[in-house]
C-alpha atoms as a PDB file:
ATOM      1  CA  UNK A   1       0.000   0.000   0.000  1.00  0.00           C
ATOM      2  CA  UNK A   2       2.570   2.173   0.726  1.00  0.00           C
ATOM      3  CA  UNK A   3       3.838   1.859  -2.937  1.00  0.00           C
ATOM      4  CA  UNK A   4       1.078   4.006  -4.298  1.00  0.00           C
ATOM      5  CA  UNK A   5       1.067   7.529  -4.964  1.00  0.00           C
ATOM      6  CA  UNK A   6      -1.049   9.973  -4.057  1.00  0.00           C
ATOM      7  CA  UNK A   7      -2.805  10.578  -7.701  1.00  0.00           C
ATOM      8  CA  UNK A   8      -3.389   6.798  -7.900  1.00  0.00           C
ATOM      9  CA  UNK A   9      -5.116   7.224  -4.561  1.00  0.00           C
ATOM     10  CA  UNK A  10      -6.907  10.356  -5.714  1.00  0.00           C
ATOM     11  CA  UNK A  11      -8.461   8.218  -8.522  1.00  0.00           C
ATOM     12  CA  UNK A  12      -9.673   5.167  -6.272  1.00  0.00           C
ATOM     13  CA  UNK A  13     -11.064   8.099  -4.199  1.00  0.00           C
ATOM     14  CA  UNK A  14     -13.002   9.689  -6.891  1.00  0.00           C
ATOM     15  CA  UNK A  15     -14.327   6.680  -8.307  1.00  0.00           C
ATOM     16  CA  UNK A  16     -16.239   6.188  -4.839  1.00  0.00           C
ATOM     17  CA  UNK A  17     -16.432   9.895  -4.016  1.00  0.00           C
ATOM     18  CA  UNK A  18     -20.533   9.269  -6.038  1.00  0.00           C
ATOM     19  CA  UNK A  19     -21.497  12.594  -6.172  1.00  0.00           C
ATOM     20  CA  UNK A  20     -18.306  14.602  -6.844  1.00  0.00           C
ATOM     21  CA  UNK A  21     -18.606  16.705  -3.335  1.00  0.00           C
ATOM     22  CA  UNK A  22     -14.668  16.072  -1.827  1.00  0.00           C
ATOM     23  CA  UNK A  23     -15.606  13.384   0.492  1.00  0.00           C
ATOM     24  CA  UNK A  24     -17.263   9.994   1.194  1.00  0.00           C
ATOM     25  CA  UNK A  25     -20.075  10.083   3.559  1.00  0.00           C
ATOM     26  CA  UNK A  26     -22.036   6.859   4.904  1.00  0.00           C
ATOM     27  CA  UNK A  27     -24.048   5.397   1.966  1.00  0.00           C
ATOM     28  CA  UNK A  28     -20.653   5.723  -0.500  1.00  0.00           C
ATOM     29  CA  UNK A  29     -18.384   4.235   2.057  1.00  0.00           C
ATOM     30  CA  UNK A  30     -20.612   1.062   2.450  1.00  0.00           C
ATOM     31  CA  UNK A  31     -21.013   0.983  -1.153  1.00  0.00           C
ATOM     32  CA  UNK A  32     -17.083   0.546  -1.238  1.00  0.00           C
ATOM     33  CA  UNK A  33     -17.246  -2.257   1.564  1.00  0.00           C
ATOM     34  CA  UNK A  34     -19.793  -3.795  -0.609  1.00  0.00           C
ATOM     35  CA  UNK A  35     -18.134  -3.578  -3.535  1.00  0.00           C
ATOM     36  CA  UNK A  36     -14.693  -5.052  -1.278  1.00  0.00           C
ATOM     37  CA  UNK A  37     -17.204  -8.122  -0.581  1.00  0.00           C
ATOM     38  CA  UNK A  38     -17.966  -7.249   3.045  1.00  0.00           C
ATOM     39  CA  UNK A  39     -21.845  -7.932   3.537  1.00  0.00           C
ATOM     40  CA  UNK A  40     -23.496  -7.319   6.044  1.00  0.00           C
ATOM     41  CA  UNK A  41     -21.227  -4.073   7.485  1.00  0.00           C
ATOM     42  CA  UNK A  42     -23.901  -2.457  10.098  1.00  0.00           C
ATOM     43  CA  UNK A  43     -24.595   1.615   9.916  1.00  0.00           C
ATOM     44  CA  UNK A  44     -22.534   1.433  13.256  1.00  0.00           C
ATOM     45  CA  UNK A  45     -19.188   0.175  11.632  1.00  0.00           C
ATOM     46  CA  UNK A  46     -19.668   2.534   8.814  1.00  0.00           C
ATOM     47  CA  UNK A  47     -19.844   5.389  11.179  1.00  0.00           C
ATOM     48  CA  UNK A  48     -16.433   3.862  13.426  1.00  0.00           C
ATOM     49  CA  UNK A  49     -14.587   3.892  10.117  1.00  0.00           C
ATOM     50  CA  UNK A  50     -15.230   7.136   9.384  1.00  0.00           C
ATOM     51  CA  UNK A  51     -14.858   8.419  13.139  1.00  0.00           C
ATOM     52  CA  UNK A  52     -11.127   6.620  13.241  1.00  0.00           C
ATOM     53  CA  UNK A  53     -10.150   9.139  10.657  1.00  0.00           C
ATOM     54  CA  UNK A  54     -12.024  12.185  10.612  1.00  0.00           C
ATOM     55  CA  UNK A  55      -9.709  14.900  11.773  1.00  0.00           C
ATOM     56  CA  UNK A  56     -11.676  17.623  10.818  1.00  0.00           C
ATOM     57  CA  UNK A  57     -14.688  16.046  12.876  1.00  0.00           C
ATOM     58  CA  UNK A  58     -17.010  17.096   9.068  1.00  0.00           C
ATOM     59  CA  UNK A  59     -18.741  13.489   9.970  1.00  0.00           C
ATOM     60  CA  UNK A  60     -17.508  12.480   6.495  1.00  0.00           C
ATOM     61  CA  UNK A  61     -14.042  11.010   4.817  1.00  0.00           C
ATOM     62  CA  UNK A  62     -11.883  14.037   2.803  1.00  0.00           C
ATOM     63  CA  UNK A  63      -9.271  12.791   0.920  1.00  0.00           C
ATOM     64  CA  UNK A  64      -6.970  13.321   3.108  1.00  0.00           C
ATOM     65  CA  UNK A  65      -8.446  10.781   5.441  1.00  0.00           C
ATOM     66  CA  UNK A  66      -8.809   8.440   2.974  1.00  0.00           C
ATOM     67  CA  UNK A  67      -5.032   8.087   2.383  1.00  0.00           C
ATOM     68  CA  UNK A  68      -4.678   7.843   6.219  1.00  0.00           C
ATOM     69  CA  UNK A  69      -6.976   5.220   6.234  1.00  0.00           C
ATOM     70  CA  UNK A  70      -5.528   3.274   3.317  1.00  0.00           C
ATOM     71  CA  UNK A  71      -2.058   3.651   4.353  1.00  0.00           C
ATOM     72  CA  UNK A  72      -2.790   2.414   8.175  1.00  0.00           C
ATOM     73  CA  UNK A  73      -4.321  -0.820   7.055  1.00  0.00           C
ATOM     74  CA  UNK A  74      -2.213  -4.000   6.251  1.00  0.00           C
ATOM     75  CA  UNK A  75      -2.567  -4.654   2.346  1.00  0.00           C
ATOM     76  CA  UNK A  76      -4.244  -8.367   1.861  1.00  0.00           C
ATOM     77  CA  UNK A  77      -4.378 -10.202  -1.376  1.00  0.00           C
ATOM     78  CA  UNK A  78      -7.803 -11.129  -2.360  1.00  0.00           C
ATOM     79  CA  UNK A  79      -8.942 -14.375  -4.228  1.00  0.00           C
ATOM     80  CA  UNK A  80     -10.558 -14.474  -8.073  1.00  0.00           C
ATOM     81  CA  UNK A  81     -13.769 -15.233  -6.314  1.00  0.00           C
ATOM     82  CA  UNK A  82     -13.956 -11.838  -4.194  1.00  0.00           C
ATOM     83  CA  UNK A  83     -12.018  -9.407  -7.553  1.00  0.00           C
ATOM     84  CA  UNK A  84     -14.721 -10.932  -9.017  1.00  0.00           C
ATOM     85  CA  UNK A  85     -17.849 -10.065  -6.740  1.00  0.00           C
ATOM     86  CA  UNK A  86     -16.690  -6.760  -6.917  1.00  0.00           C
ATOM     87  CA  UNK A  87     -16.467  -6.231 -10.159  1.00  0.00           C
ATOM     88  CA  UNK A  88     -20.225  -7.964 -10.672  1.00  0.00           C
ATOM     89  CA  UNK A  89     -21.567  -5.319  -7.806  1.00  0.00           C
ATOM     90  CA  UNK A  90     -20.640  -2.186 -10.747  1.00  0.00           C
ATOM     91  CA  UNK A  91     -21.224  -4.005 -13.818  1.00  0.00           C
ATOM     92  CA  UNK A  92     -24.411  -5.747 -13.069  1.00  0.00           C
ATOM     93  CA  UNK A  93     -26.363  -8.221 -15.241  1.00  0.00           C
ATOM     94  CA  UNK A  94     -26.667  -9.028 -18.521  1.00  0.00           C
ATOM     95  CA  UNK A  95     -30.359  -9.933 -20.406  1.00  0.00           C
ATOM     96  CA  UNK A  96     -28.894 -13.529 -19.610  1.00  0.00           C
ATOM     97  CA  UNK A  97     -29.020 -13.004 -15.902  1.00  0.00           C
ATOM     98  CA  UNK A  98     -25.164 -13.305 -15.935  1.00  0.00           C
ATOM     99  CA  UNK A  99     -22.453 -10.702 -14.759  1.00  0.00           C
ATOM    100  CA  UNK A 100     -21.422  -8.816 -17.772  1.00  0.00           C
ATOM    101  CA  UNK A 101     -18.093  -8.459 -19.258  1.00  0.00           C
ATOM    102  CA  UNK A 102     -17.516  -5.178 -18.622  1.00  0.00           C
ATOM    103  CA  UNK A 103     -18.308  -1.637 -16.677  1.00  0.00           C
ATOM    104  CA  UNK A 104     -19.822   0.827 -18.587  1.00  0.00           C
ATOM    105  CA  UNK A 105     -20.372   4.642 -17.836  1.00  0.00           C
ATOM    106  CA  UNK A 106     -24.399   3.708 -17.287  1.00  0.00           C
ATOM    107  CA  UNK A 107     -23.364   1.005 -14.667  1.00  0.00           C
ATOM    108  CA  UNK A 108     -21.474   3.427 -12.995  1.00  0.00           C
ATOM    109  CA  UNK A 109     -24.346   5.746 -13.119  1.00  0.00           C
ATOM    110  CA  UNK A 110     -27.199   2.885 -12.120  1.00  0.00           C
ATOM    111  CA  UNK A 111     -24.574   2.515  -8.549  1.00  0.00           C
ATOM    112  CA  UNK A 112     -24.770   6.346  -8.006  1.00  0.00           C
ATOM    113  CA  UNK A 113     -28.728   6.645  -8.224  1.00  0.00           C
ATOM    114  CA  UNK A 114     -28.244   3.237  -5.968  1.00  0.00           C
ATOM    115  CA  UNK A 115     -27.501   5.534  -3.190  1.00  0.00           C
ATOM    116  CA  UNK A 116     -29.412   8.597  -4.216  1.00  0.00           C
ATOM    117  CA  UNK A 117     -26.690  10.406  -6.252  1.00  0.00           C
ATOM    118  CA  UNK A 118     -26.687  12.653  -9.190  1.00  0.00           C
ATOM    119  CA  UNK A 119     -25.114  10.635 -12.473  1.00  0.00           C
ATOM    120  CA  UNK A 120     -22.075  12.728 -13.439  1.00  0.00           C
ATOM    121  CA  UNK A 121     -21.305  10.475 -16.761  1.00  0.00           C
ATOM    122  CA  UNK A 122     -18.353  12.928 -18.101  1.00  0.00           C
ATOM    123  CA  UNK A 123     -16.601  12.058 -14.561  1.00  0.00           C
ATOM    124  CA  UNK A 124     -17.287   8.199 -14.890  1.00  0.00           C
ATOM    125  CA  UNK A 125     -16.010   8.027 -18.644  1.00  0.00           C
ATOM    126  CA  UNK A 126     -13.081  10.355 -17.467  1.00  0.00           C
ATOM    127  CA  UNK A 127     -12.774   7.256 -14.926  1.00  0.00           C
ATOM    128  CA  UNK A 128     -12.915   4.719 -17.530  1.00  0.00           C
ATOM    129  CA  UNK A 129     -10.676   6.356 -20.011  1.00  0.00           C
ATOM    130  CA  UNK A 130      -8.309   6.393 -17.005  1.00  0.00           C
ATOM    131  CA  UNK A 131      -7.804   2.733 -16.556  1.00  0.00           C
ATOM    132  CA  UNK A 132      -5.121   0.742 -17.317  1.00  0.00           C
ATOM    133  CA  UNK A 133      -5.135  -0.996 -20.866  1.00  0.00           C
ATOM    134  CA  UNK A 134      -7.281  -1.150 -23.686  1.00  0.00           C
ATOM    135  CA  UNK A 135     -10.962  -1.908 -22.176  1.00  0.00           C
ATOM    136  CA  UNK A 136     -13.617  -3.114 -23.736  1.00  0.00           C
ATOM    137  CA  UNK A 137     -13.137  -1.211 -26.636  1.00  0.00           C
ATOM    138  CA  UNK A 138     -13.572   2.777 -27.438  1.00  0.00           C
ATOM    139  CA  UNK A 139     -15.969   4.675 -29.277  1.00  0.00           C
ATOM    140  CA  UNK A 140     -15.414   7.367 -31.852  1.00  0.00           C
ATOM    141  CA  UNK A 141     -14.117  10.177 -30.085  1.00  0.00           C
ATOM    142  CA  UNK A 142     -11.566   7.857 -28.643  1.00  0.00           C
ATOM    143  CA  UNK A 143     -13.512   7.390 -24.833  1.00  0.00           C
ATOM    144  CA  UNK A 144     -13.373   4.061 -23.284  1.00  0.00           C
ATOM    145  CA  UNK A 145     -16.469   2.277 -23.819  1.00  0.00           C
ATOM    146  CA  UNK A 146     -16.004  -0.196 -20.865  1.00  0.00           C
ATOM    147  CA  UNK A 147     -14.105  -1.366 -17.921  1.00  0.00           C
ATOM    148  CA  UNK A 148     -13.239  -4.966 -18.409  1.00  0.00           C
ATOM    149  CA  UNK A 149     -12.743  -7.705 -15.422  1.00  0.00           C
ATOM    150  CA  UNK A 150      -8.884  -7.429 -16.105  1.00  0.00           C
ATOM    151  CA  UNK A 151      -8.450  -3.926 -15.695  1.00  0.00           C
ATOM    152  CA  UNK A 152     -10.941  -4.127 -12.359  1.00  0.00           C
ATOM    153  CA  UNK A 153      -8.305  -6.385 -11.472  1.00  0.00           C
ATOM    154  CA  UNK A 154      -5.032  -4.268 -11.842  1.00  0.00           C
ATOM    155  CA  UNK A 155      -7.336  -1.866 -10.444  1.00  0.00           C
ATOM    156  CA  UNK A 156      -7.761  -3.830  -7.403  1.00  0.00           C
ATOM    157  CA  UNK A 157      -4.571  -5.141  -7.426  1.00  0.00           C
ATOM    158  CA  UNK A 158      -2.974  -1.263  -7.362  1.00  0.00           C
ATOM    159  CA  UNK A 159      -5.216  -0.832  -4.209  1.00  0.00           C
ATOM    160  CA  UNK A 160      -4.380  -4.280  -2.542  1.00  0.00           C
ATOM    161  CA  UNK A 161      -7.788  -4.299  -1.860  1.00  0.00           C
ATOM    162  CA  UNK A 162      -7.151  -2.999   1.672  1.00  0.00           C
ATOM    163  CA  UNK A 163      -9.000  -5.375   4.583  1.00  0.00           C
ATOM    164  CA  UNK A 164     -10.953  -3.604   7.637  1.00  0.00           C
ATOM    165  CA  UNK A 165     -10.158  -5.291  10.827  1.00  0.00           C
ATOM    166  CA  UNK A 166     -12.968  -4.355  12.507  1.00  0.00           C
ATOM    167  CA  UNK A 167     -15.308  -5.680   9.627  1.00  0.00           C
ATOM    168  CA  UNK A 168     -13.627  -9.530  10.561  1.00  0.00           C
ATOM    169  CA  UNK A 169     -14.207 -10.777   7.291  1.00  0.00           C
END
């Protein structure tokens, strides 16, 4: 964890930072343990996480406290299996009932109005066109048309897909 800079840590924090406002309150902080594979996190350890960092006392996570956070925790490797449940939490279903092959900038949008945020697609594809590799392919102006498994996966691999101790997954 320590490897990572602070602009790599700046773009995990954006891409959960839902509605664009600086920080991560409540609902977008259990949307990232959900999308980690923790189920079942209570409104209580939500709030603890939060509380363990928030210098500023705000009652949400700046990015500032996000890199404390990150940094504090003990990197874990995670299996296929959990990469994988995260990555089917943002891409969602195809008409076949199965996970699709990729994250689009609607997918992205679909998780924000999950938790009662506005859909800010130019600051998803910006996220997309971000990623590592090639994608799913682009479209005509040269914009990522989708996150694939793979990149999730260097994605989550750049992160180390920090564990919370107090979560005792």
């Amino acid at each position: 964890m320590a490897g990572l800079t602070d602009m790599q840590l700046k773009e995990v924090f954006d891409l959960f930072d839902a509605d664009g406002s600086g920080s991560i309150e409540n609902q977008e902080l259990e949307l990232v343990m959900q999308a980690l594979g923790f189920e079942g996190v209570t409104e209580n350890q939500i709030n603890t996480m939060i509380k363990e960092v928030d210098v500023d006392n705000s009652g949400k996570m700046e990015f500032d406290e996000f890199k404390i956070m990150i940094r504090r925790e003990a990197p874990a490797s995670d299996s296929r299996e959990e990469i994988a449940a995260a990555f089917a939490a943002f891409s969602g279903k195809n008409e076949d009932g199965n996970t699709k092959e990729f994250i689009t900038v609607q997918d992205l949008c679909n998780v924000a109005a999950s938790i009662n945020e506005t859909c800010e697609p130019s600051k998803y594809q910006e996220i997309l066109n971000c990623a590592p590799g090639t994608g799913y392919g682009t479209d005509e102006e040269g914009n990522s048309t989708g996150l694939t498994i793979i990149q999730w996966r260097e994605i989550m691999d750049q992160v180390n897909h920090t564990k919370f101790d107090s979560l005792g997954k």
